[in-house]
Protein backbone atom coordinates (compact mmCIF):
# COMPACT_ATOMS: atom_id res chain seq x y z
CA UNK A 1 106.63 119.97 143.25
CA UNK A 2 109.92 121.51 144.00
CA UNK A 3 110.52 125.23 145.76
CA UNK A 4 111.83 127.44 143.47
CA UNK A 5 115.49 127.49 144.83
CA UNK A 6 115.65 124.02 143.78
CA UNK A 7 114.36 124.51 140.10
CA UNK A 8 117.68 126.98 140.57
CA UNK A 9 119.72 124.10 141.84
CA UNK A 10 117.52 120.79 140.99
CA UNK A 11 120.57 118.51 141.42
CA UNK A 12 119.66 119.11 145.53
CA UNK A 13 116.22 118.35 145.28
CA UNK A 14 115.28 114.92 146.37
CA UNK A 15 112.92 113.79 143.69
CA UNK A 16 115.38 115.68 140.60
CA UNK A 17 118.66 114.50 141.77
CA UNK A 18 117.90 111.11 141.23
CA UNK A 19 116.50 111.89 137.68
CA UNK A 20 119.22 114.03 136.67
CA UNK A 21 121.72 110.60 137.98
CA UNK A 22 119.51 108.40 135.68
CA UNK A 23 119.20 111.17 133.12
CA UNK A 24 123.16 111.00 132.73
CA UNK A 25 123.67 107.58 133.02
CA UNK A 26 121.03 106.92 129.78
CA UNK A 27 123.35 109.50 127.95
CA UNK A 28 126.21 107.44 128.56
CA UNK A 29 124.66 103.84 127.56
CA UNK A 30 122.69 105.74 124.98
CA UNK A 31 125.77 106.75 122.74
CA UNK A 32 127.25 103.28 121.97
CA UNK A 33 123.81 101.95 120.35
CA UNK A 34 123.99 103.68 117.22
CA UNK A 35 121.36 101.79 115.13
CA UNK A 36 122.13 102.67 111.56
CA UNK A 37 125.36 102.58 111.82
CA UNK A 38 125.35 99.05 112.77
CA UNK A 39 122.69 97.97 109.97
CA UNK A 40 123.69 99.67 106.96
CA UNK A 41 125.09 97.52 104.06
CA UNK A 42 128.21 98.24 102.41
CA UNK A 43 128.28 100.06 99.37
CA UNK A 44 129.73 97.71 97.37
CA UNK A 45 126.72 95.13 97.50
CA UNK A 46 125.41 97.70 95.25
CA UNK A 47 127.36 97.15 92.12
CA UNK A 48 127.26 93.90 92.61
CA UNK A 49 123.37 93.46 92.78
CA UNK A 50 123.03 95.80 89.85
CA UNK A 51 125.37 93.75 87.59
CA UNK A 52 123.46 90.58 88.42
CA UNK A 53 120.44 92.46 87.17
CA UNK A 54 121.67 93.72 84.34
CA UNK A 55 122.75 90.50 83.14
CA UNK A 56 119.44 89.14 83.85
CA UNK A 57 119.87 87.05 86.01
CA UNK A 58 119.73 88.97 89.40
CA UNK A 59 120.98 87.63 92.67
CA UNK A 60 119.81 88.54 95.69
CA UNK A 61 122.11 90.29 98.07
CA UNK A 62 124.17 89.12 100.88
CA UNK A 63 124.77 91.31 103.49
CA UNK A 64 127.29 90.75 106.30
CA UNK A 65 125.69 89.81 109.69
CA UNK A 66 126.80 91.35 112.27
CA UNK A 67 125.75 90.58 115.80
CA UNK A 68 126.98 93.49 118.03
CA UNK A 69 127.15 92.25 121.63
CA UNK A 70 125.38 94.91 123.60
CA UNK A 71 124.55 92.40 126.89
CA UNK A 72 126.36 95.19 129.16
CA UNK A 73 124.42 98.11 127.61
CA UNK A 74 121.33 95.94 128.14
CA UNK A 75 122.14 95.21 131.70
CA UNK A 76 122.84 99.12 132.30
CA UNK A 77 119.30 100.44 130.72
CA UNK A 78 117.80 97.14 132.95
CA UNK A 79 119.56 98.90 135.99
CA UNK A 80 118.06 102.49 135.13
CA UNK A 81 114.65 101.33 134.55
CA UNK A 82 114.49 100.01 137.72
CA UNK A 83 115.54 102.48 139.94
CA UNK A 84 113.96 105.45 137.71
CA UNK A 85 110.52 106.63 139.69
CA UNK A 86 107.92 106.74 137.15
CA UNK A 87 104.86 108.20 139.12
CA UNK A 88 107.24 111.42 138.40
CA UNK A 89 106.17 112.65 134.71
CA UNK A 90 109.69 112.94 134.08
CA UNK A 91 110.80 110.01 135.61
CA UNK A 92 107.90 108.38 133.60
CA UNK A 93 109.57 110.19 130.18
CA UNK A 94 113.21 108.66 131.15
CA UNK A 95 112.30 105.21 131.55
CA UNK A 96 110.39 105.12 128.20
CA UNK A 97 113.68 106.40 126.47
CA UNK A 98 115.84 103.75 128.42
CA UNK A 99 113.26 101.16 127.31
CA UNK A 100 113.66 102.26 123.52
CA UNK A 101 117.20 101.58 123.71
CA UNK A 102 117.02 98.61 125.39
CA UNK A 103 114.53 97.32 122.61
CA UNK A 104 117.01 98.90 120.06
CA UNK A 105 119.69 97.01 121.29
CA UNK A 106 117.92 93.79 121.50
CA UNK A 107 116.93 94.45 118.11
CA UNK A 108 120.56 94.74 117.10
CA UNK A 109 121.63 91.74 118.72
CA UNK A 110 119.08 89.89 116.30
CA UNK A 111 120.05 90.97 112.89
CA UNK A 112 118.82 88.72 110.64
CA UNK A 113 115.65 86.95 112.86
CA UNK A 114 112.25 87.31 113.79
CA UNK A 115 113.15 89.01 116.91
CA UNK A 116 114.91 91.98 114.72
CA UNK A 117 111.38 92.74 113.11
CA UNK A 118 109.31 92.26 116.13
CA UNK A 119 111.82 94.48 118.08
CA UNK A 120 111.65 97.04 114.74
CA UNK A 121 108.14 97.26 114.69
CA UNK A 122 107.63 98.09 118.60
CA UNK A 123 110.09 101.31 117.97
CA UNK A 124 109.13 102.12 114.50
CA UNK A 125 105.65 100.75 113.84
CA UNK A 126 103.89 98.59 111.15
CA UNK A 127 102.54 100.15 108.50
CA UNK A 128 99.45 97.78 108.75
CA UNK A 129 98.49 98.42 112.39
CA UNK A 130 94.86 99.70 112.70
CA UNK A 131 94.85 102.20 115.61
CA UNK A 132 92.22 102.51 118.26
CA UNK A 133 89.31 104.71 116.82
CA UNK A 134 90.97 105.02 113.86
CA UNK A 135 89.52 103.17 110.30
CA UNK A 136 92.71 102.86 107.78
CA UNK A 137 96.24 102.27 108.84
CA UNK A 138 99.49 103.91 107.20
CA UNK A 139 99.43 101.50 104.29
CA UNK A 140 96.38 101.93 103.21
CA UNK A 141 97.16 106.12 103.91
CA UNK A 142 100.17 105.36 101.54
CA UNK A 143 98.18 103.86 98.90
CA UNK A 144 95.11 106.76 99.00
CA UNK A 145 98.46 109.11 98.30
CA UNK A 146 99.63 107.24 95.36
CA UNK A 147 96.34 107.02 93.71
CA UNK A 148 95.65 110.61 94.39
CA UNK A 149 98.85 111.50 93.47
CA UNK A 150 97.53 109.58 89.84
CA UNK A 151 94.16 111.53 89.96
CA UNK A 152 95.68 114.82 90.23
CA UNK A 153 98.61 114.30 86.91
CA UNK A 154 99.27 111.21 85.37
CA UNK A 155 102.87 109.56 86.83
CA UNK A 156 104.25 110.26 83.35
CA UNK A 157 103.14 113.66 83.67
CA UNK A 158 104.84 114.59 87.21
CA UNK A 159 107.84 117.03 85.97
CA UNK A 160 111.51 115.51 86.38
CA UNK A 161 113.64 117.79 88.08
CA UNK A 162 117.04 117.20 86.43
CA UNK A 163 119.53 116.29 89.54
CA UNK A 164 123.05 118.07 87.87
CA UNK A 165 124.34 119.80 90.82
CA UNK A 166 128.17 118.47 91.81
CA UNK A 167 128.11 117.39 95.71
CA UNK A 168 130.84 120.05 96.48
CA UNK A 169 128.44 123.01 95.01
CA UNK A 170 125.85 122.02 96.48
CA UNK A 171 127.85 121.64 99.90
CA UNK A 172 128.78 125.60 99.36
CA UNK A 173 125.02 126.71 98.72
CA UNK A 174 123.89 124.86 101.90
CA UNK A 175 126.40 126.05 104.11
CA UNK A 176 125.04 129.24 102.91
CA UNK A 177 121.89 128.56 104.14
CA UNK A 178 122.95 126.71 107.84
CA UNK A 179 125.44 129.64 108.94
CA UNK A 180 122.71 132.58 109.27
CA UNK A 181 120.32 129.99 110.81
CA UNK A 182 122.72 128.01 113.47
CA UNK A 183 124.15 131.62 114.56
CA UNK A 184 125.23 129.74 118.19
CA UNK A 185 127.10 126.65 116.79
CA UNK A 186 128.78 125.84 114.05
CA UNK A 187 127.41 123.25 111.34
CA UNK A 188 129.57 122.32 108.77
CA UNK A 189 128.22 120.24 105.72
CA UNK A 190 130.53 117.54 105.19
CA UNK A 191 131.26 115.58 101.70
CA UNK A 192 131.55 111.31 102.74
CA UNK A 193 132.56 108.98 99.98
CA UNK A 194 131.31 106.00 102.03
CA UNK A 195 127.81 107.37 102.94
CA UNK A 196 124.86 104.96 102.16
CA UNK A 197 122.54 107.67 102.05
CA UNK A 198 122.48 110.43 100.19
CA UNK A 199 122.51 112.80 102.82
CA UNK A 200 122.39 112.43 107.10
CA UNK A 201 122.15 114.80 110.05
CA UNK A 202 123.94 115.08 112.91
CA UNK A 203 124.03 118.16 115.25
CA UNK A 204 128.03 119.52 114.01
CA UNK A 205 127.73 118.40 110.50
CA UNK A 206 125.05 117.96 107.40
CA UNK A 207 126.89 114.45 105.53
CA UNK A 208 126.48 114.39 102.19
CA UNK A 209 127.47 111.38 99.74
CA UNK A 210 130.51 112.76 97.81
CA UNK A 211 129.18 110.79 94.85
CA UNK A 212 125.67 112.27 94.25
CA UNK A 213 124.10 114.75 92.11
CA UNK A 214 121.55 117.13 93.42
CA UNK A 215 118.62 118.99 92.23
CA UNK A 216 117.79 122.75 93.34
CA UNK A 217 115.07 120.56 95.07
CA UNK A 218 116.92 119.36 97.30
CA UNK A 219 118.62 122.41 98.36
CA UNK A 220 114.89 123.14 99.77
CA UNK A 221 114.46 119.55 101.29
CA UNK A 222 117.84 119.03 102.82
CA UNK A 223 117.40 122.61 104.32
CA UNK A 224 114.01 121.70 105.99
CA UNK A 225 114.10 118.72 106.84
CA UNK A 226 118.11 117.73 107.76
CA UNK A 227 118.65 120.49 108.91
CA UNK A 228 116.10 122.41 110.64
CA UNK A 229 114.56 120.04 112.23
CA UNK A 230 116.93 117.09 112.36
CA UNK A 231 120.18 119.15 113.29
CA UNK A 232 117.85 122.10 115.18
CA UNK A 233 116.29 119.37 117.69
CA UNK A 234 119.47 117.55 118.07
CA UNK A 235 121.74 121.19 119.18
CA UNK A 236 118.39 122.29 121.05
CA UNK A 237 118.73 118.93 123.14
CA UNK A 238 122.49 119.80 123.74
CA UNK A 239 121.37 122.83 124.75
CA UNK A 240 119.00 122.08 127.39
CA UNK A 241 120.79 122.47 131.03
CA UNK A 242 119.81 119.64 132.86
CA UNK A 243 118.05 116.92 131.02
CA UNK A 244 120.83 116.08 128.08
CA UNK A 245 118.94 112.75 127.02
CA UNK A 246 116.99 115.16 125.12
CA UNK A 247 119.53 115.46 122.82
CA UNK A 248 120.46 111.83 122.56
CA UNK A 249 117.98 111.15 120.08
CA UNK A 250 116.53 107.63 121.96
CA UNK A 251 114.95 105.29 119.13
CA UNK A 252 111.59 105.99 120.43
CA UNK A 253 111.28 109.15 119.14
CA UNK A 254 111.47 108.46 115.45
CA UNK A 255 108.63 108.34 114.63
CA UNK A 256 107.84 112.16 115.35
CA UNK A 257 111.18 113.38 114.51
CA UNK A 258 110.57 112.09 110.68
CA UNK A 259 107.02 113.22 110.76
CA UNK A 260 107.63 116.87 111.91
CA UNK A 261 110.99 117.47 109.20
CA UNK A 262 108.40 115.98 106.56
CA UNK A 263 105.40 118.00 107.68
CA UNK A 264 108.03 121.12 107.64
CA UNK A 265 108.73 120.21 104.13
CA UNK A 266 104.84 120.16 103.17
CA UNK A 267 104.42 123.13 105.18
CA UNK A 268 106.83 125.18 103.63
CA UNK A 269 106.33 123.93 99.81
CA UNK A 270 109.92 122.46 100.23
CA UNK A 271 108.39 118.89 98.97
CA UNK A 272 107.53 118.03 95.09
CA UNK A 273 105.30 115.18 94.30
CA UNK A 274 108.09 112.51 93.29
CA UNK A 275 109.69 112.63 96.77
CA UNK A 276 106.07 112.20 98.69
CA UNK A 277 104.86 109.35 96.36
CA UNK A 278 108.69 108.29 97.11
CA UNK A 279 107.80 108.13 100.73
CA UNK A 280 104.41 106.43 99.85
CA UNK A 281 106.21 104.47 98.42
CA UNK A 282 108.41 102.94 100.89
CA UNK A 283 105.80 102.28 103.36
CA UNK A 284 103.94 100.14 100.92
CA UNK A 285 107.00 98.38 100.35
CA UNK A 286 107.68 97.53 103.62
CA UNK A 287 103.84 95.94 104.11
CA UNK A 288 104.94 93.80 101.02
CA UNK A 289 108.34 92.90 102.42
CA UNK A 290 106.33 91.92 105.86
CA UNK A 291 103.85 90.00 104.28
CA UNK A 292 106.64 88.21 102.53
CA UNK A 293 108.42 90.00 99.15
CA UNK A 294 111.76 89.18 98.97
CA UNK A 295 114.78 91.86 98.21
CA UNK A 296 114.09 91.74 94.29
CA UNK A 297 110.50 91.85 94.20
CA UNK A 298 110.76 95.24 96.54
CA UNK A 299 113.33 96.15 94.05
CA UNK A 300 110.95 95.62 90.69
CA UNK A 301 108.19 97.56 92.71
CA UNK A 302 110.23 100.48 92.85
CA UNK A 303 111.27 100.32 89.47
CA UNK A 304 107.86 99.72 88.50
CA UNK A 305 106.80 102.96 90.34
CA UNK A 306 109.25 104.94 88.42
CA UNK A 307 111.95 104.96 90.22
CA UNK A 308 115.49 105.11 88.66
CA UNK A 309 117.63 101.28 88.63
CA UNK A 310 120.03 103.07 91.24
CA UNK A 311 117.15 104.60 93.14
CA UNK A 312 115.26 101.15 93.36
CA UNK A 313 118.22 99.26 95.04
CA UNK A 314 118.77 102.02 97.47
CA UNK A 315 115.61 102.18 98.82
CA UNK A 316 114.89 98.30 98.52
CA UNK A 317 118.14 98.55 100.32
CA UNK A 318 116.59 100.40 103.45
CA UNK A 319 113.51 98.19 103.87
CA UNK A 320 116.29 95.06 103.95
CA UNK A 321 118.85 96.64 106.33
CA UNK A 322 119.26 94.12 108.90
CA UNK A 323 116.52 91.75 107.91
CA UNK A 324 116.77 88.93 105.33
CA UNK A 325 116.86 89.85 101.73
CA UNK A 326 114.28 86.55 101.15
CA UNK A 327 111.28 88.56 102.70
CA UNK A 328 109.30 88.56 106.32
CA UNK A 329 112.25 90.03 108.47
CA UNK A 330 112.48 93.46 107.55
CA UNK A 331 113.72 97.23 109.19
CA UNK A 332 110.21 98.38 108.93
CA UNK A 333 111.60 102.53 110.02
CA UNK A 334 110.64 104.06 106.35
CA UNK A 335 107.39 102.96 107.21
CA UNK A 336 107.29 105.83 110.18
CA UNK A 337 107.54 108.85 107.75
CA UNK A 338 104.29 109.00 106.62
CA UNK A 339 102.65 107.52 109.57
CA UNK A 340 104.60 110.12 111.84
CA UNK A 341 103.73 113.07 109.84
CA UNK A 342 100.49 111.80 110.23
CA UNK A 343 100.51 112.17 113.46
CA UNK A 344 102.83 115.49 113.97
CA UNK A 345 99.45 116.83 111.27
CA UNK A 346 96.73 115.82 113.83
CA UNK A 347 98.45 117.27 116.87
CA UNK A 348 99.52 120.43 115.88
CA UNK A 349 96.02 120.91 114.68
CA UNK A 350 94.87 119.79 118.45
CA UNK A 351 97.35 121.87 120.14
CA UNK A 352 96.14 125.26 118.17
CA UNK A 353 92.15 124.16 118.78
CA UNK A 354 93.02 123.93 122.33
CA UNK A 355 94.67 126.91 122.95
CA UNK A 356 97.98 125.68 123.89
CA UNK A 357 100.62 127.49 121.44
CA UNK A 358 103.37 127.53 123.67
CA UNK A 359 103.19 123.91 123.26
CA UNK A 360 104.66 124.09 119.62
CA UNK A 361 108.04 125.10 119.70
CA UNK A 362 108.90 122.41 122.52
CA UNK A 363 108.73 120.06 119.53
CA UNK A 364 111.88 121.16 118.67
CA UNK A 365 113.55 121.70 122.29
CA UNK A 366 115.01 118.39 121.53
CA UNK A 367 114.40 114.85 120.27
CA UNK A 368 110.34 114.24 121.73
CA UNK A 369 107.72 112.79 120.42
CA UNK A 370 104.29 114.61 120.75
CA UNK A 371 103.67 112.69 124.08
CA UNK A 372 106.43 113.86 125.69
CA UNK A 373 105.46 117.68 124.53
CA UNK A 374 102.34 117.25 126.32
CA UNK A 375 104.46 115.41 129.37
CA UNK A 376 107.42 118.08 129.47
CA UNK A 377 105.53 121.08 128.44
CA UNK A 378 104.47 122.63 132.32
CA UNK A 379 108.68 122.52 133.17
CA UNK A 380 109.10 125.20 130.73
CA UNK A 381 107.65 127.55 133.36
CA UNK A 382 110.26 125.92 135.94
CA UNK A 383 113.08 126.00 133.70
CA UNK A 384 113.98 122.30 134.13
CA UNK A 385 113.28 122.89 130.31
CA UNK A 386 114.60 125.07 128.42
CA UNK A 387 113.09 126.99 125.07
CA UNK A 388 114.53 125.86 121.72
CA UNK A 389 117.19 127.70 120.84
CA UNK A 390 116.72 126.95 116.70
CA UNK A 391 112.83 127.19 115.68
CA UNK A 392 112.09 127.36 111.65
CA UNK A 393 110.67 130.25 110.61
CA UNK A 394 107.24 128.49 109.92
CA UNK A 395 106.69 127.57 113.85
CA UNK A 396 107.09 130.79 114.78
CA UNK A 397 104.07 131.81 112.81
CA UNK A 398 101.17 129.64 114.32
CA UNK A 399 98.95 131.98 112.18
CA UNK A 400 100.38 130.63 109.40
CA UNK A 401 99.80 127.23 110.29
CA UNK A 402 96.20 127.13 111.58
CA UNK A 403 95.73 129.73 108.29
CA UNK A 404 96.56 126.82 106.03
CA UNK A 405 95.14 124.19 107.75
CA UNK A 406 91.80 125.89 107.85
CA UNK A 407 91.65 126.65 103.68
CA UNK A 408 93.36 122.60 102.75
CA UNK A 409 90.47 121.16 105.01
CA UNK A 410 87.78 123.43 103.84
CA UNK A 411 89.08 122.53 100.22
CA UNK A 412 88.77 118.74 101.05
CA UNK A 413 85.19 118.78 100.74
CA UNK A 414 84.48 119.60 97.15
CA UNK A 415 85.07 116.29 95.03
CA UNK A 416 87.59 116.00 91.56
CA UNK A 417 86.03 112.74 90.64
CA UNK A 418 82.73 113.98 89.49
CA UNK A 419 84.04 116.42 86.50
CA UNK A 420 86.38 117.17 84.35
CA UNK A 421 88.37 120.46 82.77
CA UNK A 422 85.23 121.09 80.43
CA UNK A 423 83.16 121.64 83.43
CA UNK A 424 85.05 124.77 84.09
CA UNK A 425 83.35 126.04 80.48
CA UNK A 426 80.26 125.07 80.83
CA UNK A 427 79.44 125.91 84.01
CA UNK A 428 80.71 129.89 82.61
CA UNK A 429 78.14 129.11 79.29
CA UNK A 430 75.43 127.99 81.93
CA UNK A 431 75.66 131.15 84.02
CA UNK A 432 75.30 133.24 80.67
CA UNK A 433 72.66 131.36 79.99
CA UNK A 434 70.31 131.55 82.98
CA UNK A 435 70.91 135.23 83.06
CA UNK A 436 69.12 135.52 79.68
CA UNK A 437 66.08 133.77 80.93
CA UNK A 438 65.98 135.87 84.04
CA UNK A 439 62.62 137.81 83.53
């Protein structure tokens, strides 16, 4: 490795400066493949679907395709890739980026195929991939959720949290929250009109859909996961002084980025049960639309499950961006959540049982996955990586986390299916009575 005058100036060091080159040159193509923005339908199909269904007769929708042509982009990441050395670890970590984005872009120049599913699922996953070692997939994980969900209160039971909060209130209570947090930038929470979802990230603004009503809930939820981790990582990345791909966001690193701002929900109690059967929800609904559903019958699931007319069609909506609405070709990225919190779970509970806390704030020195943590982690020492300048309060605390960890699994080993409430009395009767027999 590198003297330590160059880690001051790594730009002159023969094996950085060519990184740093490649690392700018990603940031460049990197910006103009904006992958939701390219897939998301209009809002309009949504009145349109939902008078079809009303009438009972519903239609299924048509969503423009659009075929971006991203052939120069391609031909630029094809360029980087090959010139990137990746028998350096960061090297290694740049052309794995540049390669997500290529596949992104691909993926986006198939709207509407096979290709556009096959080039979702190598970024985002399949919910019915069996890992190595592993027994279940995500699917199946989804489905053990639900039904637990149905052990532990019946879905009729599972309080409704009335959602009567005007979007421009609950703009004011979240800027609230952001402006002691972000103390180094400034994160405005914007109110969009045209905003498919019901609220985005990005690292100057939290969007939220002018529109919507929201819940004290999600005041909580929005905080956590939008954001302090979504925002946080992205600003972190911006941050960092040498390598700004980190704050790119490359497709790649999905996965963990939706894990860790859901695992920061659970951890912090920020999460109710309707929005985690919610994201149970979705990846069982994108194994039906890959095995062959079509746009309605993901819709009647969802409706099935609970879910409000209006909430069905939006997240049906999700599962069908840039696929067909007739089943099989799918965007299979709400399938990720659960699988990527999952994952974000198993290694911080790794990284604690080896010793290596330092290792958990560099989730949030930019957008990583858990890989690259372990890949990046020994330039923190170097300073070719810098800190994280926003860390929620509940990675700070490892104690907290390992404190947690340690009661939930110790808890998992005592069953609910062998007894019920009355149990609780007569095991206190049975103790009375075995005292009176005690000689």
């Amino acid at each position: 490795m590198s003297t330590v005058a160059s880690v001051v100036r790594p730009e002159d060091d023969k094996t950085l400066g060519p990184l740093l080159e490649c690392d700018r040159e990603l940031v460049a193509v990197g910006k103009k493949i904006r992958v939701l923005k390219a897939i998301d339908w209009p809002q309009s199909m949504e009145a349109t679907f939902m008078d079809s269904w009303n009438k009972g007769n519903p239609v299924l929708p048509q969503p423009p395709v659009r075929h971006p042509d991203l052939s120069s982009e391609m031909d630029a990441l094809k360029a980087i890739m090959a010139k990137v050395d990746r028998g350096h670890p960061v090297g290694n970590w740049l052309y794995k980026s540049a390669w997500s984005y290529l596949v992104a872009a691909q993926m986006l120049m198939n709207v509407g195929t096979e290709e556009f599913t096959r080039c979702s699922a190598a970024l985002y996953g399949r919910p019915d991939t069996k890992y190595r070692s592993q027994t279940a997939t995500a699917v199946d994980a989804a489905r053990d959720l639900l039904n637990i969900s149905d052990d532990l209160i019946s879905r009729e039971g599972i309080p409704h949290v009335p959602a009567d909060i005007p979007a421009e209130e609950f703009a004011q209570r979240l800027r609230e929250r952001l402006g002691p947090f972000f103390d180094k930038d400034k994160v405005d929470v914007v109110l969009d009109p045209d905003l498919p979802s019901k609220a985005t990230a990005g690292s100057k603004s939290i969007n939220l859909r002018a529109s919507a009503l929201f819940s004290a809930l999600d005041l909580e939820q929005l905080t956590e996961h939008e954001a302090f981790v979504h925002t946080a990582t992205l600003l972190n990345g911006k941050h960092q002084p040498y390598f700004k791909s980190l704050g790119l966001g490359a497709p790649r690193t999905t996965r963990t980025q939706e894990g860790l701002a859901t695992f920061s929900e659970i951890i912090t109690g920020a999460i109710d049960l309707n929005r985690l059967r919610r994201i149970a929800l979705r990846v069982v609904a994108v194994n039906n639309a890959l095995q062959g559903a079509d746009f309605i019958e993901v819709f009647r699931g969802f409706l099935e499950a609970g879910q409000s007319p209006t909430e069905s069609y939006q997240s049906a909506a999700r599962i069908f961006r840039g696929g067909d609405p007739r089943g099989r070709i799918c965007f299979t990225k709400d399938g990720a959540y659960l699988e990527g919190v999952m994952i974000v779970y198993l290694f911080i509970r790794k990284v604690l049982q080896a010793g290596h806390v330092e290792m958990l704030p560099l989730l949030f020195a930019g957008r990583v996955t858990t890989s690259d943590v372990i890949t990046l982690s020994p330039y923190l020492q170097e300073g070719l990586i810098a800190r994280a300048t926003y860390v929620p309060p509940w990675a700070r605390n490892p104690q907290r986390i390992l404190s947690l960890m340690a009661f939930f699994t110790a808890a998992a080993r005592f069953r609910l299916d062998t007894f019920d409430l009355n149990r609780f009395v007569e095991l206190d009767e049975e103790r009375v009575e075995e005292s009176m027999h005690v000689p």
